[in-house]
PDB file of N, CA and C in Angstrom:
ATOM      1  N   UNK A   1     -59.042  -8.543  12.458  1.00  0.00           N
ATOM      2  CA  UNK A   1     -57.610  -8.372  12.326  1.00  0.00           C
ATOM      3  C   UNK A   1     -57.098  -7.530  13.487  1.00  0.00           C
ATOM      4  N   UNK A   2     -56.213  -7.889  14.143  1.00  0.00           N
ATOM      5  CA  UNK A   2     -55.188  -7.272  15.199  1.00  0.00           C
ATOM      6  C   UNK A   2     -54.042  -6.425  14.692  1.00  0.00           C
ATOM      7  N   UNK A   3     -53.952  -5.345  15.076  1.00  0.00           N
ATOM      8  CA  UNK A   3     -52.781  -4.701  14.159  1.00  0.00           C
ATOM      9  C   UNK A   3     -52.003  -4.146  15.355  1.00  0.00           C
ATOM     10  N   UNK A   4     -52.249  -4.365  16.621  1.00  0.00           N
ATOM     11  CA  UNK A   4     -51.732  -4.005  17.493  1.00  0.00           C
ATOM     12  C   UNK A   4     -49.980  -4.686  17.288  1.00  0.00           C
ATOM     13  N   UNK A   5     -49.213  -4.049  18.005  1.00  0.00           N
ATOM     14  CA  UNK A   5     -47.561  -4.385  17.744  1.00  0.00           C
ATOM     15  C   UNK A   5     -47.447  -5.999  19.183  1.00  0.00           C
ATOM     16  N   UNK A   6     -46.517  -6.298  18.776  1.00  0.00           N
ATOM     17  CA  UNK A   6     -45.954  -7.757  19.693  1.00  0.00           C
ATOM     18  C   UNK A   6     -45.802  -6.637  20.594  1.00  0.00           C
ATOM     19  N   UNK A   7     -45.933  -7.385  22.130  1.00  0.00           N
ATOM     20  CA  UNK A   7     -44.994  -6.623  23.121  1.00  0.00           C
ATOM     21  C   UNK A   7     -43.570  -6.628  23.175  1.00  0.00           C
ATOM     22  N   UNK A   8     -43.118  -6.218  23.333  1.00  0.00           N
ATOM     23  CA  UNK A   8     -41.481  -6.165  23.388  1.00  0.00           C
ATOM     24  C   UNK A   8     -40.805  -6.562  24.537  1.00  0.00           C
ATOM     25  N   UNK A   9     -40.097  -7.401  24.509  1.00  0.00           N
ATOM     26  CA  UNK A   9     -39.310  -8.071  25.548  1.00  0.00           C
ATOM     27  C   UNK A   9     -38.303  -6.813  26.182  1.00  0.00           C
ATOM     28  N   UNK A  10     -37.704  -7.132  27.776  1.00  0.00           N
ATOM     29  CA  UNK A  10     -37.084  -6.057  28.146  1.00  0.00           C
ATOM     30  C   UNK A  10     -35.696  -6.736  27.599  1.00  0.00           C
ATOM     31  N   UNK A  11     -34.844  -5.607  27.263  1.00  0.00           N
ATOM     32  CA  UNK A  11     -33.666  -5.745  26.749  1.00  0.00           C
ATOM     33  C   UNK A  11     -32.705  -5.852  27.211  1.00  0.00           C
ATOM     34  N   UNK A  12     -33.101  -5.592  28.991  1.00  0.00           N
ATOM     35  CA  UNK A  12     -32.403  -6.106  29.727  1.00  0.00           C
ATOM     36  C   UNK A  12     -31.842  -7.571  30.017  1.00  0.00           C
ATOM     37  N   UNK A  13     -33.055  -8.353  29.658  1.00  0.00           N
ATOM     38  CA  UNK A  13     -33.266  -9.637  29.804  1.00  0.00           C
ATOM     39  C   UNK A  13     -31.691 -10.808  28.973  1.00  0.00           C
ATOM     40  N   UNK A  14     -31.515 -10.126  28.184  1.00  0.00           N
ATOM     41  CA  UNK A  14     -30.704 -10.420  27.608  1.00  0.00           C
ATOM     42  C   UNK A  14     -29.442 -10.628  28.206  1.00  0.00           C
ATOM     43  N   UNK A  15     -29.005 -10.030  29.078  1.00  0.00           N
ATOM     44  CA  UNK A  15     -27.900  -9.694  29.763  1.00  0.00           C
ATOM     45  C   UNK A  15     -27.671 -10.714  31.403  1.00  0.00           C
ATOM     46  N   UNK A  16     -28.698 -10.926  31.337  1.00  0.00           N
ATOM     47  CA  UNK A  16     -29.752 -11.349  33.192  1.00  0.00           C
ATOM     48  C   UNK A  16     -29.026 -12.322  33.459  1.00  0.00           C
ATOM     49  N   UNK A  17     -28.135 -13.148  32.270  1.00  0.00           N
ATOM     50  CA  UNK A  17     -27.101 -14.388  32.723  1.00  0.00           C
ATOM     51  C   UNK A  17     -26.248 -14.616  32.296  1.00  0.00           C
ATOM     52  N   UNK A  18     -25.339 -14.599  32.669  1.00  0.00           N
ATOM     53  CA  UNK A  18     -24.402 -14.922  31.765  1.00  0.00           C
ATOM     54  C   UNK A  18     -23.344 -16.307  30.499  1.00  0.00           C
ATOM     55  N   UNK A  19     -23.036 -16.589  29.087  1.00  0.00           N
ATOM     56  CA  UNK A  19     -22.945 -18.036  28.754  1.00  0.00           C
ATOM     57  C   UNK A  19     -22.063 -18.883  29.642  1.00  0.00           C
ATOM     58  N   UNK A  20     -22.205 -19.767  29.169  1.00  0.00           N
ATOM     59  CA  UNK A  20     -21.413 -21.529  29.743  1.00  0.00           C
ATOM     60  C   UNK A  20     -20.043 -21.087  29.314  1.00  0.00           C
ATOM     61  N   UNK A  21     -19.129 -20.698  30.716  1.00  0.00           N
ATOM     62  CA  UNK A  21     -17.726 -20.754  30.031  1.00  0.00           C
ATOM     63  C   UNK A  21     -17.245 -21.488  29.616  1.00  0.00           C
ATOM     64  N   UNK A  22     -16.153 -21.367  28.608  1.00  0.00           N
ATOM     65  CA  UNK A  22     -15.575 -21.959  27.289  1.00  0.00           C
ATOM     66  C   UNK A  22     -14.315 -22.418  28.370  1.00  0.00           C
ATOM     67  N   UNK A  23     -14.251 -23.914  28.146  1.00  0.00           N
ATOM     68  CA  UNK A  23     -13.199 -24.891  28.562  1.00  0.00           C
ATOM     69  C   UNK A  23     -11.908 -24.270  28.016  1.00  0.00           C
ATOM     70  N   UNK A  24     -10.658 -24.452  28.760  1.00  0.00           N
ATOM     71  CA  UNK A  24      -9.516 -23.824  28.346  1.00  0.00           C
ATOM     72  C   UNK A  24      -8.908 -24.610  26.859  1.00  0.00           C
ATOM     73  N   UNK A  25      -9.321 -26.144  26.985  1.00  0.00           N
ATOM     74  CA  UNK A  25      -9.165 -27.223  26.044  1.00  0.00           C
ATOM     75  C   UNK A  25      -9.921 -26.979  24.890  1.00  0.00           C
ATOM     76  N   UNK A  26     -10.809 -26.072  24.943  1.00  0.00           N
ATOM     77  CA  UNK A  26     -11.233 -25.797  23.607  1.00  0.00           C
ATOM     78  C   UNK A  26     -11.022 -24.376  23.217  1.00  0.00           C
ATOM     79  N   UNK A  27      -9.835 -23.471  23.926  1.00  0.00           N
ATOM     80  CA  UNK A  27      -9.038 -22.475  23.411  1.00  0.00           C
ATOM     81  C   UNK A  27      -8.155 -22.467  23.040  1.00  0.00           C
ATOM     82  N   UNK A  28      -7.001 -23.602  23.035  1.00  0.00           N
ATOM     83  CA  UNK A  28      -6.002 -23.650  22.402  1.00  0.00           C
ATOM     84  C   UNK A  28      -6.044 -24.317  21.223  1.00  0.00           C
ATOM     85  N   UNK A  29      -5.244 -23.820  20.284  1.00  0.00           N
ATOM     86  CA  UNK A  29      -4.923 -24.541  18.910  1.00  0.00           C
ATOM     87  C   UNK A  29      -3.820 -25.249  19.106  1.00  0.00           C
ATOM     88  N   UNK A  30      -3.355 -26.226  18.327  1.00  0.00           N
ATOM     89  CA  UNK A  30      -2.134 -27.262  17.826  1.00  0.00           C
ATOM     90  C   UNK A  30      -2.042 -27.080  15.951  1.00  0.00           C
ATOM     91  N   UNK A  31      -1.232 -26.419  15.961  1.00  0.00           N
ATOM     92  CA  UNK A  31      -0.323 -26.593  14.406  1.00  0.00           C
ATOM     93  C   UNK A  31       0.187 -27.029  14.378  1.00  0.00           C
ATOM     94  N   UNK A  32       0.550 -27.863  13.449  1.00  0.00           N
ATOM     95  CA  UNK A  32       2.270 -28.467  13.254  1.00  0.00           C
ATOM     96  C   UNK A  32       2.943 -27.250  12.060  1.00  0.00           C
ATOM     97  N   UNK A  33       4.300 -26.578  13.323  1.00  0.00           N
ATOM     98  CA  UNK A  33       5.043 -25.655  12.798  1.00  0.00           C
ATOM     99  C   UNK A  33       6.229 -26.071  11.997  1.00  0.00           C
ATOM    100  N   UNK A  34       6.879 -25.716  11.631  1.00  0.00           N
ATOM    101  CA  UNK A  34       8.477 -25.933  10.564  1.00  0.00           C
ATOM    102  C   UNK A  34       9.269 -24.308  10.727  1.00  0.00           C
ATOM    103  N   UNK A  35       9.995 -24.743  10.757  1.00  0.00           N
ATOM    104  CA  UNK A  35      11.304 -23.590  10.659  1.00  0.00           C
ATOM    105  C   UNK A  35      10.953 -22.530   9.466  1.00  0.00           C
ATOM    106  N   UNK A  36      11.567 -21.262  10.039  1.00  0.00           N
ATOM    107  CA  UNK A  36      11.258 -20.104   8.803  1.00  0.00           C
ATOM    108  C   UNK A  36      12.261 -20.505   7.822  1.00  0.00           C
ATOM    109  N   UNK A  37      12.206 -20.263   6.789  1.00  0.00           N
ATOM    110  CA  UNK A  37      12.808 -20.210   5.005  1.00  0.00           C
ATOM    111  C   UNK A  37      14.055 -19.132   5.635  1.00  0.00           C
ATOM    112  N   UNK A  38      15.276 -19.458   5.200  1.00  0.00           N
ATOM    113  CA  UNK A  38      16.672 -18.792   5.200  1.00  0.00           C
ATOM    114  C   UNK A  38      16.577 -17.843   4.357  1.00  0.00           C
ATOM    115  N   UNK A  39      16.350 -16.705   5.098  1.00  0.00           N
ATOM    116  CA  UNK A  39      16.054 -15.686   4.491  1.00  0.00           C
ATOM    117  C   UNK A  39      17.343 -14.688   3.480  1.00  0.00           C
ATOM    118  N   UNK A  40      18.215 -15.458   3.438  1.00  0.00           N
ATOM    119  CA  UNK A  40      19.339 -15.067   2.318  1.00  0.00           C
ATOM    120  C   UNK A  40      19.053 -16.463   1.544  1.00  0.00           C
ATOM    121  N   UNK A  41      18.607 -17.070   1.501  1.00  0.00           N
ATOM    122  CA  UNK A  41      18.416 -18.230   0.628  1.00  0.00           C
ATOM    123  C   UNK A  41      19.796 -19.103   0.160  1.00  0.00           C
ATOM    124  N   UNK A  42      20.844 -18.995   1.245  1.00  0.00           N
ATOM    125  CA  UNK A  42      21.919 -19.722   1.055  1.00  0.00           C
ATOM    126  C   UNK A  42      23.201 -19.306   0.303  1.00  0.00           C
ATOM    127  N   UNK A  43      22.679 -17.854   0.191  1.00  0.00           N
ATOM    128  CA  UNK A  43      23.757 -17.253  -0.802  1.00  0.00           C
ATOM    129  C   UNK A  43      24.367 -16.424   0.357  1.00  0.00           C
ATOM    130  N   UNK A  44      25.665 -15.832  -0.299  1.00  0.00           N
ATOM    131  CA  UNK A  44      26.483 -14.828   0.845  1.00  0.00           C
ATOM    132  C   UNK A  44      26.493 -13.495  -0.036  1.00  0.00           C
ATOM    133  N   UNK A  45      25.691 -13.018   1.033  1.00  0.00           N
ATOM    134  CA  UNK A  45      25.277 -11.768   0.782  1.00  0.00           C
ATOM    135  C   UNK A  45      26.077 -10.508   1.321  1.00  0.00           C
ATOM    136  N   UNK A  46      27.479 -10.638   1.839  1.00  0.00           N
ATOM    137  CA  UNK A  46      28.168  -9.889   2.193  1.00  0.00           C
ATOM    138  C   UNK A  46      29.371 -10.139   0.623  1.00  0.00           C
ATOM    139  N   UNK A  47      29.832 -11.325   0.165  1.00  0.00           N
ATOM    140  CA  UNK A  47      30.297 -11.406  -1.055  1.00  0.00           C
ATOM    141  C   UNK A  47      29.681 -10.746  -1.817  1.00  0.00           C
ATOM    142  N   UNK A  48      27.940 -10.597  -2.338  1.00  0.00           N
ATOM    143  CA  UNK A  48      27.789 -10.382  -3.315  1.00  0.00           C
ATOM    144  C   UNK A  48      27.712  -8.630  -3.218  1.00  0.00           C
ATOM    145  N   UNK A  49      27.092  -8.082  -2.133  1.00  0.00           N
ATOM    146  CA  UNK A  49      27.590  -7.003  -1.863  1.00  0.00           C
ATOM    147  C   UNK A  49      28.694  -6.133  -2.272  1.00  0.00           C
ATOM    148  N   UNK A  50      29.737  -6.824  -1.473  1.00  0.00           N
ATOM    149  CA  UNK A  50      31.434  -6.438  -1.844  1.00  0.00           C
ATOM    150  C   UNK A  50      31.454  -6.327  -3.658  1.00  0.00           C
ATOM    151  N   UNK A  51      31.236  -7.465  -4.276  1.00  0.00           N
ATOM    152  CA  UNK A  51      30.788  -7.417  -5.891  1.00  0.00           C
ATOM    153  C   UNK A  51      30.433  -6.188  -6.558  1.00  0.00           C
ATOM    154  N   UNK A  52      29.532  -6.189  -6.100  1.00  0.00           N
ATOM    155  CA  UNK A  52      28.281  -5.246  -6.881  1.00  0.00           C
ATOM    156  C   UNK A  52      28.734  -3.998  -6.966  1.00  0.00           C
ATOM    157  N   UNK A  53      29.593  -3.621  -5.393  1.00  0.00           N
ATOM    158  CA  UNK A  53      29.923  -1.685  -5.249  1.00  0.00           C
ATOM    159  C   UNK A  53      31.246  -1.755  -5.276  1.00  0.00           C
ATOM    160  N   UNK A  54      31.899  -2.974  -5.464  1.00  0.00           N
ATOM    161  CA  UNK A  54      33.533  -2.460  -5.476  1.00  0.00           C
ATOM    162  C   UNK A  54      34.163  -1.597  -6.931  1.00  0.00           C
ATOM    163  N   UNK A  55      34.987  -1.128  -7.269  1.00  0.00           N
ATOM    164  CA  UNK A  55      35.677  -0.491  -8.306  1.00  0.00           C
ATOM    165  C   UNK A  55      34.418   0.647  -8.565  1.00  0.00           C
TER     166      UNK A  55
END
């Protein structure tokens, strides 16, 4: 039986090249977007205002 340890790779080695740059065509996304939601939801919010605090 061998109980001696693996040698260990230098950890440098790792670094020694650098990856396959990433195509610009496979950095962009495509969503299909839609308009934001009317954020008063169609009501008039200066009427209901006036309402609420008058008298």
């Amino acid at each position: 039986m061998d109980d001696a340890p693996a040698p260990q790779a230098d950890p440098r080695a790792r670094w020694a090249t650098l990856p396959e740059p990433v195509r610009i065509a496979d950095t962009i996304t495509s969503q299909a977007s839609s308009d934001a939601p009317d954020p008063v939801m169609g009501r008039d919010t200066e009427t209901e205002f006036m309402l609420r605090n008058a008298g």
